[in-house]
N, C-alpha and C. Protein backbone atom coordinates (compact mmCIF):
# COMPACT_ATOMS: atom_id res chain seq x y z
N UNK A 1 -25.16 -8.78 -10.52
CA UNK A 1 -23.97 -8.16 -11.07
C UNK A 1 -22.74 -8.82 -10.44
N UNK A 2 -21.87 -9.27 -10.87
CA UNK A 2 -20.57 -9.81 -11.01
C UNK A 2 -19.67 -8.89 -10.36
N UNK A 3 -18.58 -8.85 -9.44
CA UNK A 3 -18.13 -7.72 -9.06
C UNK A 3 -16.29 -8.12 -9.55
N UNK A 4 -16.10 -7.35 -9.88
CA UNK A 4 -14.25 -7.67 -10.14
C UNK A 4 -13.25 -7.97 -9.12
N UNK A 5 -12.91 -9.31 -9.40
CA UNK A 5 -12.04 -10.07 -8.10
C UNK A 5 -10.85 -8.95 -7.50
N UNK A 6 -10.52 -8.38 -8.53
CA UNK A 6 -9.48 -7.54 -8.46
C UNK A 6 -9.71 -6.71 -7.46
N UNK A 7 -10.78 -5.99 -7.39
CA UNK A 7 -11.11 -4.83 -6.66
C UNK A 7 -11.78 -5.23 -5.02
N UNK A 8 -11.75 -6.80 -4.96
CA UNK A 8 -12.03 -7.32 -4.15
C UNK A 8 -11.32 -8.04 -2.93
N UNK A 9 -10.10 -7.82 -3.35
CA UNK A 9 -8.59 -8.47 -2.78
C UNK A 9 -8.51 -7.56 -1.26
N UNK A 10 -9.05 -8.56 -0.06
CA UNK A 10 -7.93 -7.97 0.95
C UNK A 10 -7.15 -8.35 1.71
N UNK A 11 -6.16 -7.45 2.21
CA UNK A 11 -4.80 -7.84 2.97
C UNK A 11 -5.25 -8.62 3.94
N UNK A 12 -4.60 -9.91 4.19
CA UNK A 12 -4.79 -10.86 5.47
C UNK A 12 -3.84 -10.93 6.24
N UNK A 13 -2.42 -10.41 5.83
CA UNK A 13 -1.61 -9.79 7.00
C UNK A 13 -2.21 -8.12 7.56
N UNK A 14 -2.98 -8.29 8.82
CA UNK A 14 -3.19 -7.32 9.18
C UNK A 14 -1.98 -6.05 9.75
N UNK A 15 -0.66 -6.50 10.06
CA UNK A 15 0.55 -5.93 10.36
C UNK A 15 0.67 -4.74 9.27
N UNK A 16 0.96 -5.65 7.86
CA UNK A 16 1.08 -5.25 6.97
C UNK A 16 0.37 -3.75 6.19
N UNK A 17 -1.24 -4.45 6.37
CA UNK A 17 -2.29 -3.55 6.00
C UNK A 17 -2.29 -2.26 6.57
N UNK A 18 -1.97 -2.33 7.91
CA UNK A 18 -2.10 -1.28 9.17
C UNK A 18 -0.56 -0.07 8.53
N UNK A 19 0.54 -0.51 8.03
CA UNK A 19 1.64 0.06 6.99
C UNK A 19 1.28 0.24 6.10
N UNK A 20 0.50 -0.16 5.13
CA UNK A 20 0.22 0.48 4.08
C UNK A 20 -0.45 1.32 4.34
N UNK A 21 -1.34 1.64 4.80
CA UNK A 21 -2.49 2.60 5.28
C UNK A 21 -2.17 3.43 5.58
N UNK A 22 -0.85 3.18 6.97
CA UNK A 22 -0.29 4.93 7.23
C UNK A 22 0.20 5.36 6.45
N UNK A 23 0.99 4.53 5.67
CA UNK A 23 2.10 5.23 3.79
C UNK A 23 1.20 5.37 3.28
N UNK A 24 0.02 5.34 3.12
CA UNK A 24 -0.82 5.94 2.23
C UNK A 24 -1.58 7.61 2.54
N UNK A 25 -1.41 7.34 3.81
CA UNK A 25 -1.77 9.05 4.41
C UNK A 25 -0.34 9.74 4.30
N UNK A 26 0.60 9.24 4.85
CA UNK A 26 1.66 9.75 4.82
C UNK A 26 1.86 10.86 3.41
N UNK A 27 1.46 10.27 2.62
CA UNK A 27 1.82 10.29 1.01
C UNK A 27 0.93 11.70 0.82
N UNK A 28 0.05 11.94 1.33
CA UNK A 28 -0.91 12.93 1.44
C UNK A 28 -0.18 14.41 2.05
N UNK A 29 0.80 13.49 3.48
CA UNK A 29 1.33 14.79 3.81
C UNK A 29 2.85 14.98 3.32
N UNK A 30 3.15 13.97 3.27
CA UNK A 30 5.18 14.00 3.13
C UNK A 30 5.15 13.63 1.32
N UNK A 31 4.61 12.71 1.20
CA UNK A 31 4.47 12.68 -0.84
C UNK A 31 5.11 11.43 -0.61
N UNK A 32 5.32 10.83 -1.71
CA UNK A 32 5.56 9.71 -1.97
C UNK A 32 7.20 9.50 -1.15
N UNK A 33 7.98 10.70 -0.85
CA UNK A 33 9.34 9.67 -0.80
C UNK A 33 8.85 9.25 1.11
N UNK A 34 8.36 10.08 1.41
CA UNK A 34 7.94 9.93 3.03
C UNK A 34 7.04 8.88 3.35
N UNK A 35 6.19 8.55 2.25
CA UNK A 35 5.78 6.78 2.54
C UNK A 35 6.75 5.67 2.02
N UNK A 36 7.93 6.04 1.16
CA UNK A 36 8.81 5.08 0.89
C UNK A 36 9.47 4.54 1.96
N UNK A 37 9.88 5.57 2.61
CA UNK A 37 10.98 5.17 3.93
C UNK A 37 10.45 5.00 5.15
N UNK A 38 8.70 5.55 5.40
CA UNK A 38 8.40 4.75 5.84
C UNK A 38 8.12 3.33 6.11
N UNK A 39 7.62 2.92 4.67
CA UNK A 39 7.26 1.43 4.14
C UNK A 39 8.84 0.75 4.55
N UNK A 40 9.69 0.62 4.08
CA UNK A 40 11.42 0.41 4.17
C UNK A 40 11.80 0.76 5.23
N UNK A 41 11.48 1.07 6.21
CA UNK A 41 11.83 1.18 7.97
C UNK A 41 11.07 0.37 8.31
N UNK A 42 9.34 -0.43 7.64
CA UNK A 42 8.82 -1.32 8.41
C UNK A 42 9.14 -2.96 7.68
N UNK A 43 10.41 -2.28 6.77
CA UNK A 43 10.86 -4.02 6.36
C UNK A 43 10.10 -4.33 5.02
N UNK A 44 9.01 -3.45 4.32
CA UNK A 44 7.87 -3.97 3.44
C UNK A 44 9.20 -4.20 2.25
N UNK A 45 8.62 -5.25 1.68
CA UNK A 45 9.39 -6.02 0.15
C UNK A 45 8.86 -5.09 -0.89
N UNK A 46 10.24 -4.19 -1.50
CA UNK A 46 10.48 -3.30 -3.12
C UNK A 46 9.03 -3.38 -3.40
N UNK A 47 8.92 -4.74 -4.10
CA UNK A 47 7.64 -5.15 -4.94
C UNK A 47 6.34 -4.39 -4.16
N UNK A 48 5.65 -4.58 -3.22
CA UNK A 48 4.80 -4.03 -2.24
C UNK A 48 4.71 -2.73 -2.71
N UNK A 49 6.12 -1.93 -1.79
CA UNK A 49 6.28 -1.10 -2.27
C UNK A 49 5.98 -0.12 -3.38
N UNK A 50 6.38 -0.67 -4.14
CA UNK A 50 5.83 -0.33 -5.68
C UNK A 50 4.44 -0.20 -6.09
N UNK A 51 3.81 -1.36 -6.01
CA UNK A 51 2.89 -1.93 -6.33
C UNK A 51 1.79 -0.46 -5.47
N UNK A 52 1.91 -0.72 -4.39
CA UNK A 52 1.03 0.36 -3.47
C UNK A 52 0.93 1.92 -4.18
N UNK A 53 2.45 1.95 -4.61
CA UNK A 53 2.07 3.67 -4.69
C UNK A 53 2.60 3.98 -6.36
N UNK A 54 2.70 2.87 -7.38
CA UNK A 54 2.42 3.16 -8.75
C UNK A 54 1.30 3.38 -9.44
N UNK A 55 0.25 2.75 -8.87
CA UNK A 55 -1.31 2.93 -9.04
C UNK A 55 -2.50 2.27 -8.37
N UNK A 56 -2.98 2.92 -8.68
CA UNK A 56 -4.29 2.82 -7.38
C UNK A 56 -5.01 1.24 -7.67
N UNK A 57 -5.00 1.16 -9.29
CA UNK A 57 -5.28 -0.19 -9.57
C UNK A 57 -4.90 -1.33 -9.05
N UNK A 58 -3.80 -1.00 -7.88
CA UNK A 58 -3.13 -2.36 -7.77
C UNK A 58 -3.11 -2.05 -5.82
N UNK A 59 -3.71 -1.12 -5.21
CA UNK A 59 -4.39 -1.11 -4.38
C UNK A 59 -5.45 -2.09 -3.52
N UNK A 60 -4.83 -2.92 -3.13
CA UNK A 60 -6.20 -3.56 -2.52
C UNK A 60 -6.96 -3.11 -1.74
């Protein structure tokens, strides 16, 4: 079975990964604007941003 590249993508800036991860719990407790400003206090680029918490599809 063939597995989808997509769903296979991971972060090789580990800095990075280790920020998304907490904005992603964060989001659990504070909601989305409390991983925004988290993400944007650690410098992460709009796009990222976005990308992380518009859909899960685009989740690596």
């Amino acid at each position: 079975m063939q597995e989808d590249p997509t769903m296979c993508e991971h972060r090789t800036d580990h800095t990075t990964a280790a920020v998304i991860d907490r904005a992603l719990r964060l989001c659990d407790t504070e909601g989305i604007d409390g991983a925004i400003r988290y993400m944007e206090s650690c410098r992460l680029d709009r796009q990222v941003i976005l990308r992380v918490l518009c859909g899960p599809r685009f989740h690596r």
